[in-house]
C-alpha atoms as a PDB file:
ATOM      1  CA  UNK A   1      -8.184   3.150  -2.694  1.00  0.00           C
ATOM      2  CA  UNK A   2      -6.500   6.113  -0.968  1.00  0.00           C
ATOM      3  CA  UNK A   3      -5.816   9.366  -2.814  1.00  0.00           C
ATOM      4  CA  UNK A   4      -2.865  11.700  -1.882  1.00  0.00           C
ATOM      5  CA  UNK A   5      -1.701  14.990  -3.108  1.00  0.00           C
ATOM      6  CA  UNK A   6       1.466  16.859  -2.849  1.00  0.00           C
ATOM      7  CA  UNK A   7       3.360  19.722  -4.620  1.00  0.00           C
ATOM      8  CA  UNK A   8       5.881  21.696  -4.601  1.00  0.00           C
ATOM      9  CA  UNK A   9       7.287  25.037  -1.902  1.00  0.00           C
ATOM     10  CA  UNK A  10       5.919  28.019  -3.679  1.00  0.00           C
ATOM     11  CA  UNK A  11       2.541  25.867  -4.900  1.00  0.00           C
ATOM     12  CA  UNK A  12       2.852  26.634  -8.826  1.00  0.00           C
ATOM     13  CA  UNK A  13       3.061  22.900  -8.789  1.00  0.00           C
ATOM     14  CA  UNK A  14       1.123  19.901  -7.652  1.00  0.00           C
ATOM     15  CA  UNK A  15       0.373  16.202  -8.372  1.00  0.00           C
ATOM     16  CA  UNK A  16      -1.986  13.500  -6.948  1.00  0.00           C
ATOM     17  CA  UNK A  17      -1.305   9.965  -6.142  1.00  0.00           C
ATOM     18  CA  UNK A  18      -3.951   6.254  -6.240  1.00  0.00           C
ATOM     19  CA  UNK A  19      -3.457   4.302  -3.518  1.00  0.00           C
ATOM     20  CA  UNK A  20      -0.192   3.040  -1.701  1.00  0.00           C
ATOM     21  CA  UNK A  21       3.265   2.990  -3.362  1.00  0.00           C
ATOM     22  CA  UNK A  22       4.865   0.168  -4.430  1.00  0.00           C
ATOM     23  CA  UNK A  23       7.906   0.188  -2.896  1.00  0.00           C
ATOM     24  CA  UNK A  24       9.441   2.471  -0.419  1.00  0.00           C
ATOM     25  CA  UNK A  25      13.505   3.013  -1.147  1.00  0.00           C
ATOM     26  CA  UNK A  26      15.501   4.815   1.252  1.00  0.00           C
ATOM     27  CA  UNK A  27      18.843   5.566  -1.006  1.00  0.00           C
ATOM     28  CA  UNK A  28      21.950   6.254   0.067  1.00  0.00           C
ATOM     29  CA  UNK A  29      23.899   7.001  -2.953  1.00  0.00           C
ATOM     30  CA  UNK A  30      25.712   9.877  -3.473  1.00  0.00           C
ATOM     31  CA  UNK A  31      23.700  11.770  -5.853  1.00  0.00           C
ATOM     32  CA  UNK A  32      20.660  11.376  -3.516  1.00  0.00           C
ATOM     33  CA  UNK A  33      22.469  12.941  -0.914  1.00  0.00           C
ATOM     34  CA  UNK A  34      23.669  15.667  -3.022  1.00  0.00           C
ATOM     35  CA  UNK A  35      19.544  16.080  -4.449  1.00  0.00           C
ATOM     36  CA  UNK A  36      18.556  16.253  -1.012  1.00  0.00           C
ATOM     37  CA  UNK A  37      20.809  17.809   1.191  1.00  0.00           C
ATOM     38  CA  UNK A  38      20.401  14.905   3.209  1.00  0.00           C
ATOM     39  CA  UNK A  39      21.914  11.584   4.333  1.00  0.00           C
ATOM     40  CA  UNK A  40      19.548   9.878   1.933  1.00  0.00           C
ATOM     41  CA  UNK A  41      16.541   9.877  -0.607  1.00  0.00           C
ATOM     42  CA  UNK A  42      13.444   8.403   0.696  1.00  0.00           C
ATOM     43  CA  UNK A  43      11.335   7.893  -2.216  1.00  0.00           C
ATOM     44  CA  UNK A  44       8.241   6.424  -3.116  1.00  0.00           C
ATOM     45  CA  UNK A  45       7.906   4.273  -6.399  1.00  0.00           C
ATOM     46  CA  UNK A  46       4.547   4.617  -7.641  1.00  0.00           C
ATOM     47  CA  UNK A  47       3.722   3.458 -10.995  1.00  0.00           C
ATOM     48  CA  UNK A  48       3.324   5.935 -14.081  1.00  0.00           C
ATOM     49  CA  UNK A  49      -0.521   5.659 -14.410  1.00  0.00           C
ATOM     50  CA  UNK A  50      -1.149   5.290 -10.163  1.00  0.00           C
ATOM     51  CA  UNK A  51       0.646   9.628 -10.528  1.00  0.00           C
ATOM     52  CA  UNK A  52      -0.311  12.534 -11.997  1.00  0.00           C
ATOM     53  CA  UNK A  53       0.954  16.170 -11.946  1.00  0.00           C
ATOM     54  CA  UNK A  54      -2.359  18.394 -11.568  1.00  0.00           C
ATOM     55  CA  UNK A  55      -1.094  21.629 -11.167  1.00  0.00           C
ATOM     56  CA  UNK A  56       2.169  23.423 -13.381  1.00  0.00           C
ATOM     57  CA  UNK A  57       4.517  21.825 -15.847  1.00  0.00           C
ATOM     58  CA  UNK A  58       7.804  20.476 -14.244  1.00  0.00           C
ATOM     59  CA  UNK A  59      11.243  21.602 -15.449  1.00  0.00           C
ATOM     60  CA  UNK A  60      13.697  18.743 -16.040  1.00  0.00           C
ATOM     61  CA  UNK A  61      16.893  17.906 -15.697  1.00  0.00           C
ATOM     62  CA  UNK A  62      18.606  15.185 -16.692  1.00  0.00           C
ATOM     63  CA  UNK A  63      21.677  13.300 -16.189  1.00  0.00           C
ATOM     64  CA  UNK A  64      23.424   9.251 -16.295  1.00  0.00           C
ATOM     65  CA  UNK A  65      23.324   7.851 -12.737  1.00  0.00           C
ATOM     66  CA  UNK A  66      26.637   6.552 -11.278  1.00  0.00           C
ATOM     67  CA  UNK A  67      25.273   3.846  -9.969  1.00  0.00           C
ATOM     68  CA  UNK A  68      22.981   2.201 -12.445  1.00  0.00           C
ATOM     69  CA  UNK A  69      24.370   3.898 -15.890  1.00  0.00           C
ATOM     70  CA  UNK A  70      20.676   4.750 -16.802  1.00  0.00           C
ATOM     71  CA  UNK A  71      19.073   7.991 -17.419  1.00  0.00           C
ATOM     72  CA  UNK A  72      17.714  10.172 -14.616  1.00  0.00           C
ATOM     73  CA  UNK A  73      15.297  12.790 -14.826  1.00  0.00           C
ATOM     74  CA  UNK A  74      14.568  15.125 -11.903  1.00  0.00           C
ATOM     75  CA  UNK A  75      11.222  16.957 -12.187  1.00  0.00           C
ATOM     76  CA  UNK A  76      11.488  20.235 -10.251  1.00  0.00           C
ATOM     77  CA  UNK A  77       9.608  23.770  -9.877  1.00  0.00           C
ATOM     78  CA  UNK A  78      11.397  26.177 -12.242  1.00  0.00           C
ATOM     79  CA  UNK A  79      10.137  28.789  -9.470  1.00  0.00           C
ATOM     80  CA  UNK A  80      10.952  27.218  -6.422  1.00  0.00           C
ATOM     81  CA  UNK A  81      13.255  24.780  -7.198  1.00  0.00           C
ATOM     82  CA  UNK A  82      11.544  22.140  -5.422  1.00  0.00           C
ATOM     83  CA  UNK A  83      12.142  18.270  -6.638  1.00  0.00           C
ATOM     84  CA  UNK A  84       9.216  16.454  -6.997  1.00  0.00           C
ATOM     85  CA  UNK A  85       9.640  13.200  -8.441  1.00  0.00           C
ATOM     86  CA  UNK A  86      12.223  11.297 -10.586  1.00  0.00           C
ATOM     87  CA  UNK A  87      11.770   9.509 -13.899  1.00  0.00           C
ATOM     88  CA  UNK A  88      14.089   5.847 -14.100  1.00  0.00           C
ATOM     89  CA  UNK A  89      15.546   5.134 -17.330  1.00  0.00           C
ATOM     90  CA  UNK A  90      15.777   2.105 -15.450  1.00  0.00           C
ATOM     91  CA  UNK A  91      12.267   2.150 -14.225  1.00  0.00           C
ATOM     92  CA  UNK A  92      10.480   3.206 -17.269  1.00  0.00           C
ATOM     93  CA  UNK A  93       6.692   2.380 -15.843  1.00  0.00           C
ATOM     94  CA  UNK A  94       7.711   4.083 -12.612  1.00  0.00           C
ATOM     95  CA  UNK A  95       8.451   7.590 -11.103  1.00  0.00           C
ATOM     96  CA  UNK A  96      10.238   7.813  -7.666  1.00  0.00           C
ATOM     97  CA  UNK A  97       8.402  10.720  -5.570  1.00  0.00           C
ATOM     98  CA  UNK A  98      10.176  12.455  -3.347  1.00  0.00           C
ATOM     99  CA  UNK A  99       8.053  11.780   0.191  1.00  0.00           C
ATOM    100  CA  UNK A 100       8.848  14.748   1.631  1.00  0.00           C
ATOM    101  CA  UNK A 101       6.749  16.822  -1.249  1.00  0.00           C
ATOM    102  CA  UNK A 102       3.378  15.188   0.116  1.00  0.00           C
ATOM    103  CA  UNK A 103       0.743  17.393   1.716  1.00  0.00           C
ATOM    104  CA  UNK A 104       0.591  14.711   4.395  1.00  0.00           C
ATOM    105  CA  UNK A 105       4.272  12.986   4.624  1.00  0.00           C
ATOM    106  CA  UNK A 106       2.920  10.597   7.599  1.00  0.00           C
ATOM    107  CA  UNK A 107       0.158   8.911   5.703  1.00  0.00           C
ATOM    108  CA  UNK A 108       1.977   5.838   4.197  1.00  0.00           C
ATOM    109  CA  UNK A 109       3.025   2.892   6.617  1.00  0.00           C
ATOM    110  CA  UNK A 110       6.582   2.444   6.946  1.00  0.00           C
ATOM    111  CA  UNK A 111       6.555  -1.345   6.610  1.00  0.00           C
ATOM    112  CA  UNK A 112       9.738  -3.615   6.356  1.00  0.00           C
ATOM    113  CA  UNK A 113       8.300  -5.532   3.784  1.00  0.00           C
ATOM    114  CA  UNK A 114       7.673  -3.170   0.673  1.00  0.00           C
ATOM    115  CA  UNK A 115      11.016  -1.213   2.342  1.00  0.00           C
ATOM    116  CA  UNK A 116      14.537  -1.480   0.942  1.00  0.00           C
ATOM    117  CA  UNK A 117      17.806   0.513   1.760  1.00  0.00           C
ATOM    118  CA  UNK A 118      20.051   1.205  -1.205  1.00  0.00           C
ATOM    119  CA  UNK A 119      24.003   1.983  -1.704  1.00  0.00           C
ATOM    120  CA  UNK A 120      24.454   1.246   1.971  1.00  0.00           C
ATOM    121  CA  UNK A 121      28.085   1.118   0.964  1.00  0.00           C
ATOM    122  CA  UNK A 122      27.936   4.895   0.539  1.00  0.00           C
ATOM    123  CA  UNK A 123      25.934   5.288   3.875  1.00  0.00           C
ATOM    124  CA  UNK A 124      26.565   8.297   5.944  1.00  0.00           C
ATOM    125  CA  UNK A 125      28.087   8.107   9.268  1.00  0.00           C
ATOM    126  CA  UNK A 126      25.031   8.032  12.088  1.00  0.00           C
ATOM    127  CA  UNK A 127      22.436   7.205   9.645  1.00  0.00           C
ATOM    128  CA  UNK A 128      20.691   4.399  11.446  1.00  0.00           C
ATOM    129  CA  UNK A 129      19.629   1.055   9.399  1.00  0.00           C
ATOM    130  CA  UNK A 130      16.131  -0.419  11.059  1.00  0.00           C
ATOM    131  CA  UNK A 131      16.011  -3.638  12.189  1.00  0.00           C
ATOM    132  CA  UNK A 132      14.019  -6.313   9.827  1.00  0.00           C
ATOM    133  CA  UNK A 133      14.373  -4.430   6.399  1.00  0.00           C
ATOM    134  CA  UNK A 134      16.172  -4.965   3.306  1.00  0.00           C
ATOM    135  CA  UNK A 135      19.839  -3.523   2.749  1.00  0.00           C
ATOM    136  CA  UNK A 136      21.646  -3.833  -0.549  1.00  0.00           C
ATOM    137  CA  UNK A 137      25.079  -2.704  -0.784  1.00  0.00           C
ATOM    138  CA  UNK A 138      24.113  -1.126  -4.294  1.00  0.00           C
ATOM    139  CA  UNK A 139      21.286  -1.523  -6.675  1.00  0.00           C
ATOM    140  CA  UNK A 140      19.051  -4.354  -5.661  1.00  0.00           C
ATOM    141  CA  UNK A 141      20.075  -6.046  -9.230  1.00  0.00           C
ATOM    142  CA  UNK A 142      23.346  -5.732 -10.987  1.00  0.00           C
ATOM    143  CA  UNK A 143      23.761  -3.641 -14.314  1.00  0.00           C
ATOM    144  CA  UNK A 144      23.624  -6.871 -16.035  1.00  0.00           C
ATOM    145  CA  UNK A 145      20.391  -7.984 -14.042  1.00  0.00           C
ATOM    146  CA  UNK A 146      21.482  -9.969 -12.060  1.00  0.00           C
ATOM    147  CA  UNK A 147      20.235 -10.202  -7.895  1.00  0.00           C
ATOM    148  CA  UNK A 148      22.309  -8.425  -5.818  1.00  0.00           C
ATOM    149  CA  UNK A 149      23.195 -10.151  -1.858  1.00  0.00           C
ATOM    150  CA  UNK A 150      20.191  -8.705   0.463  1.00  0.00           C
ATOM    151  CA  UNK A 151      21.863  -8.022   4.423  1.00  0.00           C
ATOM    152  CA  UNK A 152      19.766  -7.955   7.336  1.00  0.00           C
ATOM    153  CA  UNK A 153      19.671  -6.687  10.368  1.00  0.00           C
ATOM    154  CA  UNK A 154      18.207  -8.269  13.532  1.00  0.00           C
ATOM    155  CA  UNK A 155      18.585  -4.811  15.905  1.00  0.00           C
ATOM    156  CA  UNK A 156      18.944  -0.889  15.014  1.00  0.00           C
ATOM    157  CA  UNK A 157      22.396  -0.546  13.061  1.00  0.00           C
ATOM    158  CA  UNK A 158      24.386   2.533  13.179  1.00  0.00           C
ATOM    159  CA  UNK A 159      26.044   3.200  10.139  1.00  0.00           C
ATOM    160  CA  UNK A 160      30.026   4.217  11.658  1.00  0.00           C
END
């Protein structure tokens, strides 16, 4: 089982991982965007006990995502400001690492089949969709839990 560590920009905190995540999630929505800086989130679901913060105590904030009227939790470096990982109201065995905080952010296989893309509707412009690998115009499952429709593409789509 592969081990992985990570932390934050200044170093006052740090975390380890066990084994592979989950479920890869590249999301789209708006507040990932606005927690990134980016066009999108790519996060890593681990579960709780497969993560552990080794280093520092996270500062939190909190807040009720648009999209899934749960609880979200952003752990961050009160030095640095660095986001580390999310806690899911909706998700409550799982955090959501932020991929870009590992030591080594090429070590985990980007493989269509753990893979999803989330709130395509809210896509940027340019952000290109792989071919072979789950889209859902939202959540994967309704508020009410119910499955959302899954697109495909069979080529590289460019979001316009």
């Amino acid at each position: 089982m592969s081990n992985h560590e990570g932390g934050c920009l200044c170093g006052a905190l740090r975390y380890a991982t066990t084994g592979e995540p989950a479920r890869i999630v590249y999301c789209h929505c708006r507040f990932c965007q606005r927690a990134t800086g980016g066009a999108y989130l790519v996060e890593l679901m681990y579960a709780k006990t497969n993560f552990r913060v080794t280093q520092g105590r996270p500062a939190t904030y909190s807040l009720i995502s648009a999209g899934s009227g749960k609880r979200v939790t952003i752990n961050f470096c009160v030095t640095c400001g660095t986001k580390l990982f999310l806690d899911l109201e909706r998700m409550p065995d799982d955090i959501g690492l932020y991929a870009g905080t590992l030591d080594d952010p090429n070590w985990w296989a980007r493989d269509a089949a753990r893979s999803k893309h989330i709130f395509f509707d809210m896509a940027q412009r340019g952000v290109v969709i792989p071919p072979h690998v789950s889209v859902f115009h939202e959540h994967v499952v309704s508020r009410t839990g119910e499955p959302q429709t899954c697109l495909m593409f069979d080529a590289p789509h460019c979001v316009d």
